[in-house]
N, C-alpha and C. Protein backbone atom coordinates (compact mmCIF):
# COMPACT_ATOMS: atom_id res chain seq x y z
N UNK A 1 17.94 53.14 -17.42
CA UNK A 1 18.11 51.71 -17.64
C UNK A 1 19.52 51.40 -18.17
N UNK A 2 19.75 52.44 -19.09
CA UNK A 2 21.48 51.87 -19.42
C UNK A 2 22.40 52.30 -18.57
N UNK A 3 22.48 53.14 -17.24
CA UNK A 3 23.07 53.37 -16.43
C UNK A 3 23.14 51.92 -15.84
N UNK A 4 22.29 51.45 -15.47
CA UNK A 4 22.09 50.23 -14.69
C UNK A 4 22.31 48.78 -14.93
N UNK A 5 22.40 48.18 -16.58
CA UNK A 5 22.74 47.73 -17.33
C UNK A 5 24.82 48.03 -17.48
N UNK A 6 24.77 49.26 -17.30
CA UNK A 6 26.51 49.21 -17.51
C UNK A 6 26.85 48.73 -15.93
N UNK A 7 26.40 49.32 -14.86
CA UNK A 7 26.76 48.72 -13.96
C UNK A 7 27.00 47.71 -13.47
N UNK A 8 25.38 46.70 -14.24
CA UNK A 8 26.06 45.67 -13.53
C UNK A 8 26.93 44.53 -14.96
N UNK A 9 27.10 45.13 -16.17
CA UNK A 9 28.22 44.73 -16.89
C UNK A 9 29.40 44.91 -16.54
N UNK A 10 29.92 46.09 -15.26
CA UNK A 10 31.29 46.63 -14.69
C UNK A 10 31.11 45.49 -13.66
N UNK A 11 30.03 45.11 -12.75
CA UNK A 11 30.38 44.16 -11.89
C UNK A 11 30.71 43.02 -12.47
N UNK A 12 30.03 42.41 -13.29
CA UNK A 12 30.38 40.85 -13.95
C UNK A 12 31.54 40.93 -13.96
N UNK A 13 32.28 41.77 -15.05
CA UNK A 13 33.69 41.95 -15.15
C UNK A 13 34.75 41.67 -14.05
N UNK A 14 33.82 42.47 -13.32
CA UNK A 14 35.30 42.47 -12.17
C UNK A 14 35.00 40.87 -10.90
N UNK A 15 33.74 40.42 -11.22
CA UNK A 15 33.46 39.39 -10.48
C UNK A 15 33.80 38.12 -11.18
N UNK A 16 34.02 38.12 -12.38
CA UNK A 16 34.25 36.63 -13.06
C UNK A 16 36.10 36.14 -12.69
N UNK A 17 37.00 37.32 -13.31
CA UNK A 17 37.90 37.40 -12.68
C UNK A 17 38.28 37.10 -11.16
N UNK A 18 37.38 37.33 -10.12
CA UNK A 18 38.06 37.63 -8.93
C UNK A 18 37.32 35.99 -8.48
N UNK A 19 36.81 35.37 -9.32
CA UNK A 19 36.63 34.01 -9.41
C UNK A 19 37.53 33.04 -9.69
N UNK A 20 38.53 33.31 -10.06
CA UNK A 20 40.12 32.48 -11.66
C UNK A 20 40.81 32.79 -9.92
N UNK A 21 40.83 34.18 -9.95
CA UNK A 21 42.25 34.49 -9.01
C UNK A 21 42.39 34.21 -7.94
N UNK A 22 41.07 33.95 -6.83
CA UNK A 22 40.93 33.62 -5.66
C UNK A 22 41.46 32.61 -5.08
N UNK A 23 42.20 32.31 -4.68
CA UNK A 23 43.30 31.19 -3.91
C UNK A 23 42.60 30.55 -3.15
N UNK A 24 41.64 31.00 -2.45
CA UNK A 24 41.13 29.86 -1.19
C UNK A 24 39.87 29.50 -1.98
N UNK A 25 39.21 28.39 -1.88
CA UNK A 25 38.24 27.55 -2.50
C UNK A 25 36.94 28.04 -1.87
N UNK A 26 37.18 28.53 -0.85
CA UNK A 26 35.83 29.03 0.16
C UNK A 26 35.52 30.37 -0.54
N UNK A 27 36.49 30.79 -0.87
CA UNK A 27 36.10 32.70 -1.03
C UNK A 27 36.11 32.59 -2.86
N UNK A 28 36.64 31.29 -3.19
CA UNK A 28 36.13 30.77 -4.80
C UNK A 28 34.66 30.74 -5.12
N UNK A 29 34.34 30.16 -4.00
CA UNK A 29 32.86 29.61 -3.49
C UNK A 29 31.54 31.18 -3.61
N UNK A 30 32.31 31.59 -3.35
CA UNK A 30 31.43 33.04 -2.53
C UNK A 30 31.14 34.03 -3.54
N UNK A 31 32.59 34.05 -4.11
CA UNK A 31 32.58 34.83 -5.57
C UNK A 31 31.69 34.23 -6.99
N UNK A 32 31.71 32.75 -6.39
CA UNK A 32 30.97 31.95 -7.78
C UNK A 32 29.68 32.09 -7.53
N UNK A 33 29.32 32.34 -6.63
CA UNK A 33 27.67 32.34 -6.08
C UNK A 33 27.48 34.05 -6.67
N UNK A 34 28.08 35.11 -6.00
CA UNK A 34 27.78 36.68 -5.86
C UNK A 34 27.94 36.55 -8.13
N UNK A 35 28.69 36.09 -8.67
CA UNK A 35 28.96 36.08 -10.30
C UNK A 35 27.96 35.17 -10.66
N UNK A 36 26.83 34.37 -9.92
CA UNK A 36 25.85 33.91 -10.98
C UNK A 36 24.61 34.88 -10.28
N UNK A 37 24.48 35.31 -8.77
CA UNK A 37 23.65 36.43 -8.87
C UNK A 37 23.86 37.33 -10.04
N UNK A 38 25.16 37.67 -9.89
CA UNK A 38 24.92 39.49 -11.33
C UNK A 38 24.96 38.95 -12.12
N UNK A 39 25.17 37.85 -13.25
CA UNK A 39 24.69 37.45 -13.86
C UNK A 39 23.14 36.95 -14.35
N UNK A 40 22.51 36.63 -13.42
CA UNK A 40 20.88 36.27 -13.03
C UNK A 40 20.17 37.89 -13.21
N UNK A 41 20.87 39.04 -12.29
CA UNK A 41 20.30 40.30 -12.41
C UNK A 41 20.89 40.88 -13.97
N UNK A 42 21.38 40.80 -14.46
CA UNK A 42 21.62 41.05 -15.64
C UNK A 42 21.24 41.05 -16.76
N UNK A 43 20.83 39.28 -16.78
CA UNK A 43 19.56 38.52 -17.83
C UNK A 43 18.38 39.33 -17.63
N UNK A 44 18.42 39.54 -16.39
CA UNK A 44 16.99 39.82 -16.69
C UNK A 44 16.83 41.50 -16.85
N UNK A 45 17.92 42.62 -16.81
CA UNK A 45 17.55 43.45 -17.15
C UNK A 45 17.57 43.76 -18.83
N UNK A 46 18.52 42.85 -19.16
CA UNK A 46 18.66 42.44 -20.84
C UNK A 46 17.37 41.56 -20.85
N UNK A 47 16.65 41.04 -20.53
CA UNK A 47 15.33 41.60 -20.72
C UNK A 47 14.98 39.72 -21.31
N UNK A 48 15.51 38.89 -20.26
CA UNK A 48 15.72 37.74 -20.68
C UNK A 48 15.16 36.79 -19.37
N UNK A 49 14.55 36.80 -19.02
CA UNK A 49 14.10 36.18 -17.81
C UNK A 49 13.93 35.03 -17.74
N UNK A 50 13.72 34.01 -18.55
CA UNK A 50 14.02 32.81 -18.65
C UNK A 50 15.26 32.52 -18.33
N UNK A 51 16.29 32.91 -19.40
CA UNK A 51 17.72 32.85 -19.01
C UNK A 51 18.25 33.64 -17.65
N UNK A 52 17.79 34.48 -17.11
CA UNK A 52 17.93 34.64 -15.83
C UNK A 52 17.66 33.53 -14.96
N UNK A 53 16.52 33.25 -14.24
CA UNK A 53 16.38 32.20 -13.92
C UNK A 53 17.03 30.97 -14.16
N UNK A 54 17.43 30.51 -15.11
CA UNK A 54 17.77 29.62 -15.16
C UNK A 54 19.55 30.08 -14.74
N UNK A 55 19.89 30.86 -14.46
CA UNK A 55 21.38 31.23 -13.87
C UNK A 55 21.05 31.34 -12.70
N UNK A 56 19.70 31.83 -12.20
CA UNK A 56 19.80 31.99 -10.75
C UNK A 56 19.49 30.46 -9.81
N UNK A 57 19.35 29.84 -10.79
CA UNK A 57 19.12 28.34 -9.73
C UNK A 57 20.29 27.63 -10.08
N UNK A 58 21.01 27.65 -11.18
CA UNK A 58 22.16 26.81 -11.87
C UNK A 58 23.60 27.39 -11.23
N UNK A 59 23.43 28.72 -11.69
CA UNK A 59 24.72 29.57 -10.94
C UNK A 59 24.83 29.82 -10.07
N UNK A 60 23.54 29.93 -9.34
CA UNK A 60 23.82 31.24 -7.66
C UNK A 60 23.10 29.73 -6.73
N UNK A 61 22.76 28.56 -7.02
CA UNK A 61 21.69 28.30 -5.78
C UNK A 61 22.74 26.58 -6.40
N UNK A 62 22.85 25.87 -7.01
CA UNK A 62 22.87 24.41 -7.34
C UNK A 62 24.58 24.28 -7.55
N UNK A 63 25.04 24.82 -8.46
CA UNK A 63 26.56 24.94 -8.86
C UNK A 63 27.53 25.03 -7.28
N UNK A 64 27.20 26.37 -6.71
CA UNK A 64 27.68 26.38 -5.34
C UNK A 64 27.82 25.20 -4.24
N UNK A 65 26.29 25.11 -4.27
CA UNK A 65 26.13 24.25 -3.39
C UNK A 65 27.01 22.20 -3.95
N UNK A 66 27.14 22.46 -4.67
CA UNK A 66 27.52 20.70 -5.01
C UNK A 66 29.12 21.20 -4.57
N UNK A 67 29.69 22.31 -5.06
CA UNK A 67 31.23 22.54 -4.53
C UNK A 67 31.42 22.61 -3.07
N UNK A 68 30.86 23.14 -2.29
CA UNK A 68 29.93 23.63 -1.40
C UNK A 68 30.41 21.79 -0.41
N UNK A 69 29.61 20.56 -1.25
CA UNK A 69 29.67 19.51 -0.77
C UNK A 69 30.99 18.45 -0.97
N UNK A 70 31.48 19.20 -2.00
CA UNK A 70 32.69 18.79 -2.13
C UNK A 70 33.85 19.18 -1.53
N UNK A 71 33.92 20.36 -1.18
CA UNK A 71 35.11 20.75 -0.85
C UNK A 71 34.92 20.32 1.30
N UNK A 72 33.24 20.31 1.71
CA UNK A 72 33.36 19.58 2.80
C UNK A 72 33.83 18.21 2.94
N UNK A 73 33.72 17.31 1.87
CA UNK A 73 33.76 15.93 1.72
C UNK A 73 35.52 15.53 1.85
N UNK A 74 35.78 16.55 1.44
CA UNK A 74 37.09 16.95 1.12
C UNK A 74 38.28 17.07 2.30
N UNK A 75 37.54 17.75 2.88
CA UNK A 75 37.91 18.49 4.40
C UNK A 75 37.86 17.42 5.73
N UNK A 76 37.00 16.55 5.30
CA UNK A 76 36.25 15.12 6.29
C UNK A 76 37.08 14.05 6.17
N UNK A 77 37.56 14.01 4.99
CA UNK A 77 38.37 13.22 4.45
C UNK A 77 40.07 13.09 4.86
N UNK A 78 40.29 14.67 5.21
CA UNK A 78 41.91 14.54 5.33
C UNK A 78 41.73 14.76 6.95
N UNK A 79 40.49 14.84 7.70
CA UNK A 79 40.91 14.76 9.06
C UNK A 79 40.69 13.74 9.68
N UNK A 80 40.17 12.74 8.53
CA UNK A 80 40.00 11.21 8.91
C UNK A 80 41.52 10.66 8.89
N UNK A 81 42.09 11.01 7.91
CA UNK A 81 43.54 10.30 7.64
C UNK A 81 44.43 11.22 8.74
């Protein structure tokens, strides 16, 4: 269990970051979704499942998706003009 627990504390790490640094908004997108999954799997191997859940619909499923609608709205917008 603490093998598995460090692992996916090495992924968060390297996934929250590659969230800040990502230049294109799409692959911002992708990374923000895959960083509230390991986050969601995380909670709950720290043994928190409430707080899991509630990252896996907030972080990985709702958060995405509203950027998700924005950054199309976005896109609709400058090929109108």
């Amino acid at each position: 269990m603490k093998a598995l627990t460090a692992a996916l504390l090495l992924l968060v790490a390297v996934a929250g970051p590659s969230v800040v640094l990502s230049r294109d908004p799409r692959r911002q997108l992708f990374a923000l979704t895959a960083f509230g999954a390991l986050l969601a799997a995380l909670f709950e191997v720290l043994q928190a499942p409430d707080v899991a859940l509630s990252e896996l619909v907030v972080g990985t499923a709702v958060t995405p998706l509203l950027f998700a609608v924005a950054l199309t709205s976005i896109a609709l917008d400058r090929r109108r003009r």
